[in-house]
N, C-alpha and C. Protein backbone atom coordinates (compact mmCIF):
# COMPACT_ATOMS: atom_id res chain seq x y z
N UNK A 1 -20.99 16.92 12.21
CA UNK A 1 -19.57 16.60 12.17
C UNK A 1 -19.13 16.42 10.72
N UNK A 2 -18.20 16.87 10.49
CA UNK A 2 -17.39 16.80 9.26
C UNK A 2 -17.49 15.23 9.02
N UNK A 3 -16.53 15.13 7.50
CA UNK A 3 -16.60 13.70 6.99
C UNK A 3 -14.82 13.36 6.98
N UNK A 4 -14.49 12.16 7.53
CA UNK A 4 -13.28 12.23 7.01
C UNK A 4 -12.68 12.55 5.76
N UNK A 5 -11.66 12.64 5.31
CA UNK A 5 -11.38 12.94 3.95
C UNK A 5 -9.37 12.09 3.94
N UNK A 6 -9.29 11.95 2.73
CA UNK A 6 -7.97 11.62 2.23
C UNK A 6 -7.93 11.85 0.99
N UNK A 7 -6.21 12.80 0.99
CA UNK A 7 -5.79 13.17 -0.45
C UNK A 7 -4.93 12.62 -0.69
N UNK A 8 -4.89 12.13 -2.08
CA UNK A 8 -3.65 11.60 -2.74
C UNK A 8 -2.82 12.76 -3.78
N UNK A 9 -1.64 12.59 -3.49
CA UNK A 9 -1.33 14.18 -4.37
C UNK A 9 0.27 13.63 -4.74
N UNK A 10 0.69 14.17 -5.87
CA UNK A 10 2.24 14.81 -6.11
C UNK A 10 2.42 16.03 -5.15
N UNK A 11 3.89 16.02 -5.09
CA UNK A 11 4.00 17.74 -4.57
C UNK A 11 5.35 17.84 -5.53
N UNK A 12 5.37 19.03 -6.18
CA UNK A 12 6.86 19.65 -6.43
C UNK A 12 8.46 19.50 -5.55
N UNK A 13 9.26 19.72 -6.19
CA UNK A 13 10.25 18.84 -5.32
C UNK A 13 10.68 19.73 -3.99
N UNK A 14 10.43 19.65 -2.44
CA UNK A 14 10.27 19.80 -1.32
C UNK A 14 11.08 19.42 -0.54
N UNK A 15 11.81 19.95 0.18
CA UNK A 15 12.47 18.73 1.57
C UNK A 15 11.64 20.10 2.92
N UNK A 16 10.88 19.15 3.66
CA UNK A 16 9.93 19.08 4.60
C UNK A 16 10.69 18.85 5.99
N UNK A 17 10.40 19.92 6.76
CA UNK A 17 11.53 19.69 8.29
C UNK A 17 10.58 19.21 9.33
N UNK A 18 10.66 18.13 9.99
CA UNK A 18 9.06 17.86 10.81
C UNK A 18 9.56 18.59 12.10
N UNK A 19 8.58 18.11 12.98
CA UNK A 19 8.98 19.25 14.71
C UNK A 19 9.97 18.92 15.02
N UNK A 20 10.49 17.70 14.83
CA UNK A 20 11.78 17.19 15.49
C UNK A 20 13.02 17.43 14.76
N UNK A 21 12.95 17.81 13.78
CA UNK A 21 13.56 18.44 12.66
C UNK A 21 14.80 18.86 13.20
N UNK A 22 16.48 18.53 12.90
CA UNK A 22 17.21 18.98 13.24
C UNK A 22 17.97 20.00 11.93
N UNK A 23 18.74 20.56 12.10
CA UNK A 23 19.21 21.34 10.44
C UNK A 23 20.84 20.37 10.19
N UNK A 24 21.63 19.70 11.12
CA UNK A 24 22.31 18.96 10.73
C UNK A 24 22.08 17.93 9.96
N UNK A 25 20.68 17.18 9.69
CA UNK A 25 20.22 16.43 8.99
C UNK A 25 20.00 16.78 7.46
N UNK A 26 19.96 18.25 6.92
CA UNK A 26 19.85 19.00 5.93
C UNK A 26 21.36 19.07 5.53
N UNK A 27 22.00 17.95 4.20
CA UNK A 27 23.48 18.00 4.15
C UNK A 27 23.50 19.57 3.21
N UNK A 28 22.73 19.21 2.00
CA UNK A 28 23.08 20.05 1.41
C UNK A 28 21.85 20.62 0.22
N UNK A 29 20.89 21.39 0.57
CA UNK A 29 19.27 21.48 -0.13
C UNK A 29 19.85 21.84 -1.59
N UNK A 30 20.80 22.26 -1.67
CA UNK A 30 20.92 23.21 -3.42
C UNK A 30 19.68 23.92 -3.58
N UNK A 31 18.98 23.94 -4.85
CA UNK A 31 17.99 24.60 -4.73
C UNK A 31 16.59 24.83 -4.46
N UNK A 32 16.89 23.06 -4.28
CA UNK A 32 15.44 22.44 -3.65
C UNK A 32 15.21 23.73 -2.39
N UNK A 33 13.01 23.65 -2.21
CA UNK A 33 13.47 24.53 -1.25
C UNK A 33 13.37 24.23 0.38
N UNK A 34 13.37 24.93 1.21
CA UNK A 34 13.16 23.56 2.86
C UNK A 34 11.75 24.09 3.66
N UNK A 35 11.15 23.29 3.32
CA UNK A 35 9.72 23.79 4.70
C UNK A 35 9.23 23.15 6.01
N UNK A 36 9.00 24.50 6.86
CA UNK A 36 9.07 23.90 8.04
C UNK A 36 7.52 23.21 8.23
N UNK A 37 7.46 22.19 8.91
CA UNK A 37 6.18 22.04 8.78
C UNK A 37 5.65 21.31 10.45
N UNK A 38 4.28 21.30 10.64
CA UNK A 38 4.38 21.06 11.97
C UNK A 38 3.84 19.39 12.14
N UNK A 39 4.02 17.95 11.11
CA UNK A 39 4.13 16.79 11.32
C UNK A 39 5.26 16.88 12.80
N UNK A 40 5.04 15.29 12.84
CA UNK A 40 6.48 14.68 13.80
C UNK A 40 7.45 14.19 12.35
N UNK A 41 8.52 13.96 13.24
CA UNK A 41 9.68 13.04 12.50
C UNK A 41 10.80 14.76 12.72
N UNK A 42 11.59 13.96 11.35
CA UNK A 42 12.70 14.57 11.00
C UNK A 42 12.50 15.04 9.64
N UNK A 43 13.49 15.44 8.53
CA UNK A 43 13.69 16.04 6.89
C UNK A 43 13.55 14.83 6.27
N UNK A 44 12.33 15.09 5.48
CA UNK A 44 12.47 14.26 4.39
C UNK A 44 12.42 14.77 2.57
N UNK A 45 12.08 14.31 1.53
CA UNK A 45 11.74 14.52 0.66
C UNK A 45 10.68 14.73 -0.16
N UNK A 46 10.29 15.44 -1.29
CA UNK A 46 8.58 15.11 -1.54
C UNK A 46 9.19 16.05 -2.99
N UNK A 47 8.45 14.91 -4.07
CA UNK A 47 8.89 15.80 -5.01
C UNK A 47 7.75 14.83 -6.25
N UNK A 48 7.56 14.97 -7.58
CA UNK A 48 7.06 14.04 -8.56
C UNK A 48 7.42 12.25 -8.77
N UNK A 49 6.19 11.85 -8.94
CA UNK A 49 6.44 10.47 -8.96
C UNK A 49 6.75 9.91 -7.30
N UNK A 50 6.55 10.24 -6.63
CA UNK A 50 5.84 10.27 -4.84
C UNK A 50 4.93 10.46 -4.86
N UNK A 51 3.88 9.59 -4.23
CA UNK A 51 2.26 9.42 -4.25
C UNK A 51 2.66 9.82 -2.19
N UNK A 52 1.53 11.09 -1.65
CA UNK A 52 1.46 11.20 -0.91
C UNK A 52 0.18 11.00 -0.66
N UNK A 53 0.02 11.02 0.52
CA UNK A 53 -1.66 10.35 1.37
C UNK A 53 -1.76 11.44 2.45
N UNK A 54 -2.50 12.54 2.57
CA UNK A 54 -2.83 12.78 3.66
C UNK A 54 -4.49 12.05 4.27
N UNK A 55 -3.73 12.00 5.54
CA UNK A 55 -4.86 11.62 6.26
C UNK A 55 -5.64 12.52 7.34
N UNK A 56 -7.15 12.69 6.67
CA UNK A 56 -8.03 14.14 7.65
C UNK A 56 -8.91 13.31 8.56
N UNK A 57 -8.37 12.51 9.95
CA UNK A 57 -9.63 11.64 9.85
C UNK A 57 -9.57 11.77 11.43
N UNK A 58 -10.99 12.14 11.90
CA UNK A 58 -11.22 11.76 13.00
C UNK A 58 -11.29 10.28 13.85
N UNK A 59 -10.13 10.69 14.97
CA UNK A 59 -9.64 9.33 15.61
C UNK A 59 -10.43 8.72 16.34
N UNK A 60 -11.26 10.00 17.37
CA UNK A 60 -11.99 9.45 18.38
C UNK A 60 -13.74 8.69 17.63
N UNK A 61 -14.00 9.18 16.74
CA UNK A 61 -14.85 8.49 15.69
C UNK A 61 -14.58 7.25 15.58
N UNK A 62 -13.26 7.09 15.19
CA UNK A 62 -12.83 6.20 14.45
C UNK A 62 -12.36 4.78 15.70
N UNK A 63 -12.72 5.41 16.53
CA UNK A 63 -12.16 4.98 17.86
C UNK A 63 -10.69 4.16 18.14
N UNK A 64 -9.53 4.64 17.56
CA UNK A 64 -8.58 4.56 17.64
C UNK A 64 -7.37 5.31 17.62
N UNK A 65 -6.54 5.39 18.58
CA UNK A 65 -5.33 6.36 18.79
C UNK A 65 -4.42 6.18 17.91
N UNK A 66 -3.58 7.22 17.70
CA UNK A 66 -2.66 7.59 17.25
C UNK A 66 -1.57 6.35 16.59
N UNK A 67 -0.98 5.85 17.97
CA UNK A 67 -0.53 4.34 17.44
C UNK A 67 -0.78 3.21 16.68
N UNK A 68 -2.37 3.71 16.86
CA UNK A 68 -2.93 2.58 16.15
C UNK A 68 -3.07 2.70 14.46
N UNK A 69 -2.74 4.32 14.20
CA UNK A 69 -3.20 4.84 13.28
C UNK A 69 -1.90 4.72 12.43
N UNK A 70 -0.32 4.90 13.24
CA UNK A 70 0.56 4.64 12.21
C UNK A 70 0.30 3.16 11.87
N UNK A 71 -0.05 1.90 12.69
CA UNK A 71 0.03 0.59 12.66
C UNK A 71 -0.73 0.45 11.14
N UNK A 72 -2.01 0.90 11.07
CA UNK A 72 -2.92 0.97 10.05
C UNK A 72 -1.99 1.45 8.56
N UNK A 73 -1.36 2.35 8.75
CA UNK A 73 -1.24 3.18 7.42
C UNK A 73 0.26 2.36 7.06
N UNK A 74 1.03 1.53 8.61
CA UNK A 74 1.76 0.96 7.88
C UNK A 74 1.70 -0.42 7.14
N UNK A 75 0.33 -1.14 7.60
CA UNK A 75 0.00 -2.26 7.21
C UNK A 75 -0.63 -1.85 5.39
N UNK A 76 -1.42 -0.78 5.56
CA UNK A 76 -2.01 0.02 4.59
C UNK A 76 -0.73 -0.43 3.40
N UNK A 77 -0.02 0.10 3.47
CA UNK A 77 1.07 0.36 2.71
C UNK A 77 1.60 -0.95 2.18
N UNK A 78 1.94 -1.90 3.43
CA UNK A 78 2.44 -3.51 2.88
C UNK A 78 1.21 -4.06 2.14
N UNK A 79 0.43 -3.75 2.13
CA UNK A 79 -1.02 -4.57 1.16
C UNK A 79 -0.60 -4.09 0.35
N UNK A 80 -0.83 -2.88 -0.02
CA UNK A 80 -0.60 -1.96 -1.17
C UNK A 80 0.50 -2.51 -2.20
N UNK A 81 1.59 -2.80 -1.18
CA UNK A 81 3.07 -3.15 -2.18
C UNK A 81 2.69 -4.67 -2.83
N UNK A 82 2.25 -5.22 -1.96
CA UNK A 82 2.68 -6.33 -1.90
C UNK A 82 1.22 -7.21 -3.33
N UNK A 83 0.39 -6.28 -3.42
CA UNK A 83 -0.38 -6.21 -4.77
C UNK A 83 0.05 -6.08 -6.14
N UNK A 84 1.18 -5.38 -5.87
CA UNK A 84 2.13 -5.17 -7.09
C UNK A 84 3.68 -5.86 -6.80
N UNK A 85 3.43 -7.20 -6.26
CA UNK A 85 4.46 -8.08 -6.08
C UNK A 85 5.49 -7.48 -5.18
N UNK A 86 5.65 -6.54 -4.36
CA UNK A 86 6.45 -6.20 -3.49
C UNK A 86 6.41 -6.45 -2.18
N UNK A 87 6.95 -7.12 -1.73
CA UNK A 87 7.61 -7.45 -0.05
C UNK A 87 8.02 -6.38 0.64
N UNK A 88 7.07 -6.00 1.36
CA UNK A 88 7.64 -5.09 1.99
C UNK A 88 7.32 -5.44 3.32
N UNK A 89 8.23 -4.42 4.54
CA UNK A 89 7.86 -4.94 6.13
C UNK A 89 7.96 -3.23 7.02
N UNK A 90 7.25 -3.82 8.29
CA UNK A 90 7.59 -2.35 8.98
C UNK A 90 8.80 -2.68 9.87
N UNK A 91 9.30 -1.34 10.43
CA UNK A 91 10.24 -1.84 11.31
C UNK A 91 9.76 -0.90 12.78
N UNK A 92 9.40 -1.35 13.94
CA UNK A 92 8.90 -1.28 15.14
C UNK A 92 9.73 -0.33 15.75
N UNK A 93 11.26 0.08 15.33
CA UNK A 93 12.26 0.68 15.87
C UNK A 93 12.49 2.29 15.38
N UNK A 94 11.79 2.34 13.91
CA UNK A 94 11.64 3.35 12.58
C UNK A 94 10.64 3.42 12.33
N UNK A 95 9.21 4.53 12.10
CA UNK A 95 8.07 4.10 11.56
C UNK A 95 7.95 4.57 9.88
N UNK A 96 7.55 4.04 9.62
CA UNK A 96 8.27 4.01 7.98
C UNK A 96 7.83 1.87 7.49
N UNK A 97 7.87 2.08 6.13
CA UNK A 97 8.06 0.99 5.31
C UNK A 97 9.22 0.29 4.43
N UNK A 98 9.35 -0.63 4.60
CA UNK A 98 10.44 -0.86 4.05
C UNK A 98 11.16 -2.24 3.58
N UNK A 99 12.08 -2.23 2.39
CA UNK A 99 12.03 -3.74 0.94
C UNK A 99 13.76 -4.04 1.21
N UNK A 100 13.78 -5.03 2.08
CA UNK A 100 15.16 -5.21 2.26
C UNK A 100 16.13 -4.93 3.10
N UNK A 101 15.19 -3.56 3.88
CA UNK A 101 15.97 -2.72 4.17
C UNK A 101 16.94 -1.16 3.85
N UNK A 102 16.04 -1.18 2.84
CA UNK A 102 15.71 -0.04 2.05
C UNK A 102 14.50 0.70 2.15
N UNK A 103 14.28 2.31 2.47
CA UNK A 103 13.19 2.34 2.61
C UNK A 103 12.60 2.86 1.64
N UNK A 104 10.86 2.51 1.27
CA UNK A 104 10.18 3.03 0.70
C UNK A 104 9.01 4.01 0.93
N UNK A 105 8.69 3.67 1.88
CA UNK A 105 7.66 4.91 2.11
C UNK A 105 7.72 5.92 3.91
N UNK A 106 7.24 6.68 4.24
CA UNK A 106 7.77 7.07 5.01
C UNK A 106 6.11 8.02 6.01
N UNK A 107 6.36 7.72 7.32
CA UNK A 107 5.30 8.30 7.85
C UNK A 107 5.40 9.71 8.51
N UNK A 108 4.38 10.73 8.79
CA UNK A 108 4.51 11.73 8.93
C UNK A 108 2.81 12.38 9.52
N UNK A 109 3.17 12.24 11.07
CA UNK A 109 1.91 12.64 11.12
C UNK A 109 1.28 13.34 12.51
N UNK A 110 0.08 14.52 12.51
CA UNK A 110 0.06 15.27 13.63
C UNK A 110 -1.36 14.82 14.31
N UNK A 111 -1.16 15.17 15.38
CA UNK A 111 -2.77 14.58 16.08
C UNK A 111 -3.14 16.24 17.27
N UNK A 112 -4.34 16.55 16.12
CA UNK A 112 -4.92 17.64 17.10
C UNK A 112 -6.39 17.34 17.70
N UNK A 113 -6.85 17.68 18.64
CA UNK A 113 -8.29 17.36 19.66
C UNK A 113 -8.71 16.38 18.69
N UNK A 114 -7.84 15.11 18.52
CA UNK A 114 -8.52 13.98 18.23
C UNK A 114 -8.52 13.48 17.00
N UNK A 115 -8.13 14.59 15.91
CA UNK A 115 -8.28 14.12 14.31
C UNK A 115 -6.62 13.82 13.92
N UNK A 116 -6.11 13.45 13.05
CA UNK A 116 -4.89 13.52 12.32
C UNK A 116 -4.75 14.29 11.42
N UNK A 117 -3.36 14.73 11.02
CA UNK A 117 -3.18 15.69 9.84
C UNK A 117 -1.77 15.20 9.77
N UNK A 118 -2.07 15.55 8.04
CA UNK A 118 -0.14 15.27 7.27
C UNK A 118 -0.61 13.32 7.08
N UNK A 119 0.56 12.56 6.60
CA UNK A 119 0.42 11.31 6.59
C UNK A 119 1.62 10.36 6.20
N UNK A 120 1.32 10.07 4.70
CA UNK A 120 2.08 9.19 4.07
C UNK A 120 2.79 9.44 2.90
N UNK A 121 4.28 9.29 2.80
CA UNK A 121 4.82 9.35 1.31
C UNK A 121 5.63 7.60 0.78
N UNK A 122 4.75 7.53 0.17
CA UNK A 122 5.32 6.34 -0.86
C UNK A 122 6.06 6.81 -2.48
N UNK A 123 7.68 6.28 -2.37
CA UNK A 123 7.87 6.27 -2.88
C UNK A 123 7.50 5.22 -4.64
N UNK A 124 7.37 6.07 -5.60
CA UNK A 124 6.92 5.19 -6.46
C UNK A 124 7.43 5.14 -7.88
N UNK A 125 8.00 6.29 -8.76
CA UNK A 125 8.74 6.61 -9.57
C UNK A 125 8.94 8.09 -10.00
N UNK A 126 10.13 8.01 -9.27
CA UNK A 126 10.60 9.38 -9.15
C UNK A 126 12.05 9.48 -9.08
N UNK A 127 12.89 10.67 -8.52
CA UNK A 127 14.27 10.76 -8.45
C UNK A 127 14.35 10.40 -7.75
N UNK A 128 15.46 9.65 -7.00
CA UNK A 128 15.91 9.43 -5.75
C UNK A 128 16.72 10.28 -5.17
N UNK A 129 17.02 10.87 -6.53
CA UNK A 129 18.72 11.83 -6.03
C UNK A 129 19.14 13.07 -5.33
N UNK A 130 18.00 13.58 -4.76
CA UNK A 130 17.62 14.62 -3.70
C UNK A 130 17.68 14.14 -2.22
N UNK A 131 17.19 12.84 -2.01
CA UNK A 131 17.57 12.04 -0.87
C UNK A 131 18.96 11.83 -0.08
N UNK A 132 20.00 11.92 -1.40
CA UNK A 132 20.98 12.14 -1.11
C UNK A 132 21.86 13.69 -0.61
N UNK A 133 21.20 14.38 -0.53
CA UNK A 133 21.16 15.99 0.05
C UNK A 133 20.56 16.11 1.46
N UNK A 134 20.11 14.82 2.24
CA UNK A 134 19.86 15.19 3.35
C UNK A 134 20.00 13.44 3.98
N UNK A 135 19.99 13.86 5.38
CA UNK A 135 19.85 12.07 6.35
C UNK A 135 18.20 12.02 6.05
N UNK A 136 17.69 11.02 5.68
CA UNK A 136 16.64 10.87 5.55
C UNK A 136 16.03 10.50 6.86
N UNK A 137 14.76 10.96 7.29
CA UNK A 137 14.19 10.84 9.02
C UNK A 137 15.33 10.91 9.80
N UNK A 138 16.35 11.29 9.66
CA UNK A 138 16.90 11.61 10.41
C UNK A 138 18.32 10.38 10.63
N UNK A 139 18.23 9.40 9.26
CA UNK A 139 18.97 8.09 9.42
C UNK A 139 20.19 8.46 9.20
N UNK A 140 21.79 9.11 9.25
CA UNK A 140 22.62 9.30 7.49
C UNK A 140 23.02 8.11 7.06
N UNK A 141 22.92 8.37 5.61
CA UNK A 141 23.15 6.40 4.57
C UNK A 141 21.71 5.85 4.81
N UNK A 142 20.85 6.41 5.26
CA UNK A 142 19.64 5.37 5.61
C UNK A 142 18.93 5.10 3.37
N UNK A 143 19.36 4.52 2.80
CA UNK A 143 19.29 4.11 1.99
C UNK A 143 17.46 3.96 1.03
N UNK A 144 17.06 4.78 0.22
CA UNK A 144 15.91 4.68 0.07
C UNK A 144 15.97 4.03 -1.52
N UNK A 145 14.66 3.54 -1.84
CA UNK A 145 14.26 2.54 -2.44
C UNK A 145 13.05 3.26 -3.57
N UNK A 146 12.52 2.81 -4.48
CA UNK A 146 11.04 3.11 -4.85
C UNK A 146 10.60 1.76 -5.79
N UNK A 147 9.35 1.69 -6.12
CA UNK A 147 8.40 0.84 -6.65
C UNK A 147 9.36 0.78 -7.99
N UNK A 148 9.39 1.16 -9.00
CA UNK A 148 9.82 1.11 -10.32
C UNK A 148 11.28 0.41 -10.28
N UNK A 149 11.90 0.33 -9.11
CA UNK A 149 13.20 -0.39 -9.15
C UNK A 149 12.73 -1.70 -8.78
N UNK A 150 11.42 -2.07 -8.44
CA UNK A 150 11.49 -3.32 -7.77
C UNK A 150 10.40 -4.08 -8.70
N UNK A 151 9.38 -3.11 -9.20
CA UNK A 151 8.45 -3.89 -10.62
C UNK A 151 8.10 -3.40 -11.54
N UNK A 152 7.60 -3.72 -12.58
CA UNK A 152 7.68 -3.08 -13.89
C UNK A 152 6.19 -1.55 -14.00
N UNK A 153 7.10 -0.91 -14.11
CA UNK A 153 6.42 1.15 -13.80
C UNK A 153 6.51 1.25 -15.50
N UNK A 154 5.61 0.47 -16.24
CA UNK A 154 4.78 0.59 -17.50
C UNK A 154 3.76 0.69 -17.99
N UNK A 155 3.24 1.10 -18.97
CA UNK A 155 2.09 0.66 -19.51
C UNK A 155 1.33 -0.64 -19.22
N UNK A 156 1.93 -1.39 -19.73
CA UNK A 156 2.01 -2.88 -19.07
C UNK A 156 1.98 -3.60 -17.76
N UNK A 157 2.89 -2.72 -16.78
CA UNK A 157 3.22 -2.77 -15.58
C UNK A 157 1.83 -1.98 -14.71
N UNK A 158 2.09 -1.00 -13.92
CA UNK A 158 1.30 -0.21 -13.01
C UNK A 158 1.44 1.24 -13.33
N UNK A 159 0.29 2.25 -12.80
CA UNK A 159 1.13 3.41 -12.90
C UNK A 159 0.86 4.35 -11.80
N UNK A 160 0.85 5.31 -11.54
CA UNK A 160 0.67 6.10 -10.30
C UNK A 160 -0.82 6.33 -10.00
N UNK A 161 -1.31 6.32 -10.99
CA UNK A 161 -3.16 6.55 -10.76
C UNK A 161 -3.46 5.06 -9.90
N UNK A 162 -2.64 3.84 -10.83
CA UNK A 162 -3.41 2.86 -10.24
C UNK A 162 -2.85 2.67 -8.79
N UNK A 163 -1.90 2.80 -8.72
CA UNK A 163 -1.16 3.01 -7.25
C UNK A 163 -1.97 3.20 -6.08
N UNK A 164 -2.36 4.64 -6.89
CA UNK A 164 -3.31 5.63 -5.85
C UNK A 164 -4.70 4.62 -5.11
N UNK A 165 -5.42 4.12 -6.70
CA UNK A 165 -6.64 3.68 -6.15
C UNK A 165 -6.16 2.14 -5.26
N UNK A 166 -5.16 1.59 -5.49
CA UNK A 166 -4.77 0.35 -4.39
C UNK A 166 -4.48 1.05 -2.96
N UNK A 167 -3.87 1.79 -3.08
CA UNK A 167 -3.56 2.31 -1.80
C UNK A 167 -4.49 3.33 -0.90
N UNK A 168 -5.75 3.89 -1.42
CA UNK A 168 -6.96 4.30 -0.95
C UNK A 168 -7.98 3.25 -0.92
N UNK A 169 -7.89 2.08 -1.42
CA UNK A 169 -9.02 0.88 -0.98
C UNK A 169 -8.45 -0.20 0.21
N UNK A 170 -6.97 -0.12 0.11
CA UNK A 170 -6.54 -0.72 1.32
C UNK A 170 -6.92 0.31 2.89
N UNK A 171 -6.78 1.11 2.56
CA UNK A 171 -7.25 2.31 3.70
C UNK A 171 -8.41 2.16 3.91
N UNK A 172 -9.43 2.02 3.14
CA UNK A 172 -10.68 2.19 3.10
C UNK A 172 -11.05 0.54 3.94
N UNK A 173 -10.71 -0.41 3.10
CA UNK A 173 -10.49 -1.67 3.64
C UNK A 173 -10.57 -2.24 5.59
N UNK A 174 -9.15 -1.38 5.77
CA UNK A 174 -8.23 -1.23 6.98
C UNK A 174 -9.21 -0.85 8.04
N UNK A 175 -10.51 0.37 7.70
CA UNK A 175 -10.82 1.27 8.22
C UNK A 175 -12.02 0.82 8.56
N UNK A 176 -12.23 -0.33 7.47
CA UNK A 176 -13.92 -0.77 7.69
C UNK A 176 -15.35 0.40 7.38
N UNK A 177 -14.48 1.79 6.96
CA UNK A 177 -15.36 2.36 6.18
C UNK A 177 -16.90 1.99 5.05
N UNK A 178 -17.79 2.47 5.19
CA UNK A 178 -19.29 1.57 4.70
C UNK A 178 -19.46 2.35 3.43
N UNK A 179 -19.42 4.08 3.29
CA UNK A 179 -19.45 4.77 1.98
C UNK A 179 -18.13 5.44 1.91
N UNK A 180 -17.91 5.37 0.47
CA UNK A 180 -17.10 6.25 0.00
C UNK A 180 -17.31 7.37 -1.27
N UNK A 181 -17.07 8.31 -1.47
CA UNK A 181 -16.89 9.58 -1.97
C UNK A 181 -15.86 9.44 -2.65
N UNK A 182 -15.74 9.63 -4.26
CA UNK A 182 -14.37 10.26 -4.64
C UNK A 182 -14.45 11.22 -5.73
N UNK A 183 -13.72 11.86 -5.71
CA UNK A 183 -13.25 12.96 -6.55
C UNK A 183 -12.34 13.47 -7.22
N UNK A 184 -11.80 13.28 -8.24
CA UNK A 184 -10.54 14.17 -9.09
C UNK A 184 -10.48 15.31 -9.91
N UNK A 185 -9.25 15.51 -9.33
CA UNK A 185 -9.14 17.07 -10.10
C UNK A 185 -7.58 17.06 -10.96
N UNK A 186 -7.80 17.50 -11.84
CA UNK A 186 -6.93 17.83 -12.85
C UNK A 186 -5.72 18.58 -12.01
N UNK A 187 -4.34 18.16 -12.48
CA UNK A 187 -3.39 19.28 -11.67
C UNK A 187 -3.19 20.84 -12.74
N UNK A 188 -2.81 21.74 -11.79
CA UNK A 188 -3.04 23.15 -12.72
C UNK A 188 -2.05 22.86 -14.02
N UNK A 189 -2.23 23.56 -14.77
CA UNK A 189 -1.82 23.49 -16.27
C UNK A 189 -0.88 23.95 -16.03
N UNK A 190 -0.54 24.61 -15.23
CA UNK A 190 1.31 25.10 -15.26
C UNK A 190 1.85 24.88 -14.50
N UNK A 191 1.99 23.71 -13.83
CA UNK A 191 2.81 22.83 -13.29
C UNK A 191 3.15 21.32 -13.77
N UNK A 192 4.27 21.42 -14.85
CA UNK A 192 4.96 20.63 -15.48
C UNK A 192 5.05 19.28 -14.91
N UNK A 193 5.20 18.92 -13.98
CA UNK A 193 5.23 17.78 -12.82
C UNK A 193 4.18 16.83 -13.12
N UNK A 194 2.96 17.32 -12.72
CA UNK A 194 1.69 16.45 -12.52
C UNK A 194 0.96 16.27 -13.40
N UNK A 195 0.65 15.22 -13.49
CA UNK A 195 -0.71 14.50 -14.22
C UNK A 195 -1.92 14.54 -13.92
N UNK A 196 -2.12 14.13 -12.66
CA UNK A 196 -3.44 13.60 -12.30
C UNK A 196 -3.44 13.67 -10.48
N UNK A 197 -4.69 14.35 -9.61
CA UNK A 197 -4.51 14.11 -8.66
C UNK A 197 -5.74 13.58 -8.04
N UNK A 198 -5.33 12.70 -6.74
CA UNK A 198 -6.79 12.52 -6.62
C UNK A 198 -7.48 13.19 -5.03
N UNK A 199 -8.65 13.44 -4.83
CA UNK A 199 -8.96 13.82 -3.75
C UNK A 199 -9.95 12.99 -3.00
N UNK A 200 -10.08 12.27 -2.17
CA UNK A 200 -10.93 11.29 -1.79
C UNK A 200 -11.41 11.90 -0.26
N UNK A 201 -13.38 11.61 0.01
CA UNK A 201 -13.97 12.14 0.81
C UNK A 201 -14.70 10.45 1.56
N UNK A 202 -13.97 10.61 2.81
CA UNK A 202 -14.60 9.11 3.33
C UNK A 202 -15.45 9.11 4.60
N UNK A 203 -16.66 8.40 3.85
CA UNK A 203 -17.49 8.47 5.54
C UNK A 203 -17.66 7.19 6.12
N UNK A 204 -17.53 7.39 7.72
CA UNK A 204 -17.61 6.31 8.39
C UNK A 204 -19.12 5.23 8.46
C-alpha cells in the first residue's frame, strides 16, 4: 500500500469551479483563468501568498470518514492560527475557517474508494482583490480575511515557510501519525510567484 502524502504549495492566480460549481457565482474572472475541477464546494480563489494543503490520505487506514476528515483539517487549521495569535472558529453551517466572521481558509475536498484528494486553502499573504470577482463558496459579500491583516507577516513576524511547517505538524499531530518523511523542492525558475514549496510524505 502506498504511503499517505501531503503537499503544501502556492498556485498561480486561479479561480477553481468545484462540482457544485454554479457560473452565476463567477461575477467577473478578467483575466484570471477558471478551472473546472472535480473537489466539492463552489468557485473559489488560489493564487500567491495562499498556502494550499492537499491531502493524499487513505481514510479507511486511517479509519475515519470523510466528515471526520473535514472536522480534522478544520481543527488543523484553528491550531495552526491560533499559534500565530489568531482566533479563529469553524462554522458547522459553512465548512471553511473563519476570524470574526471573515473567512480565512477554505475547504475543498474529494473522496474516491476510500482515500481523499484536493484539500485546504489558507489564506496567508496575498491579494485579496480577485475574491472580489466572484461569490466566494458560493456566499455573495461573503467577506474574506488573511493572516498578515491580523499579525505581523515579517521578518520578525512569521512567514509562509513557517506557516507551512505549523500547519503540517498540526496535521501530523491531529493524525497521530508515528513517521514522517519530508521533502522540498525549489519552485521552477520561471515562475515569478514562488519561493519555496514543500512536499511532505506521511506514514501511518
Amino acid at each position: 500500500a502506498s504511503m499517505d502524502e501531503v503537499w503544501l504549495l502556492q498556485h498561480p492566480a486561479v479561480f477553481t469551479q468545484g462540482q457544485a460549481g454554479k457560473a452565476v457565482h463567477i461575477l467577473d474572472a478578467g483575466v484570471i483563468p477558471v478551472v473546472q475541477s472535480d473537489r466539492g464546494g463552489q468557485v473559489t480563489y488560489h493564487g500567491p501568498g495562499q498556502l494550499m494543503m492537499y491531502v493524499l490520505l487513505d481514510l479507511k487506514r486511517l479509519g475515519i470518514g470523510v466528515r471526520r476528515l473535514v472536522t480534522v483539517l478544520e481543527q488543523v487549521l484553528i491550531d495552526c492560527l491560533n499559534k500565530f495569535g489568531i482566533q479563529a472558529q469553524a462554522d458547522p453551517k459553512a465548512p471553511g475557517v473563519y476570524v470574526a466572521g471573515s473567512k480565512i481558509a477554505s475547504l475543498g475536498l474529494r473522496v474516491r474508494k476510500g482515500c481523499s484528494f484536493h484539500g485546504l486553502a489558507l489564506n496567508v499573504a496575498m491579494d485579496l482583490a480577485p475574491f472580489e470577482r466572484i461569490n466566494p463558496c458560493g456566499y455573495p459579500g461573503l467577506n474574506m480575511v488573511q493572516m498578515s491583516d491580523l499579525a505581523d507577516f515579517t521578518a520578525d513576524g512569521f512567514t509562509l515557510d513557517q506557516v507551512a511547517q505549523v500547519l503540517s505538524q498540526s496535521l501530523v499531530e491531529q493524525l497521530h501519525y508515528q513517521t514522517v518523511n519530508y521533502t522540498q523542492h525549489p519552485w521552477a525558475p520561471n515562475n515569478p510567484y514562488m519561493a519555496s514549496d514543500y512536499d511532505q510524505i506521511l506514514q501511518s
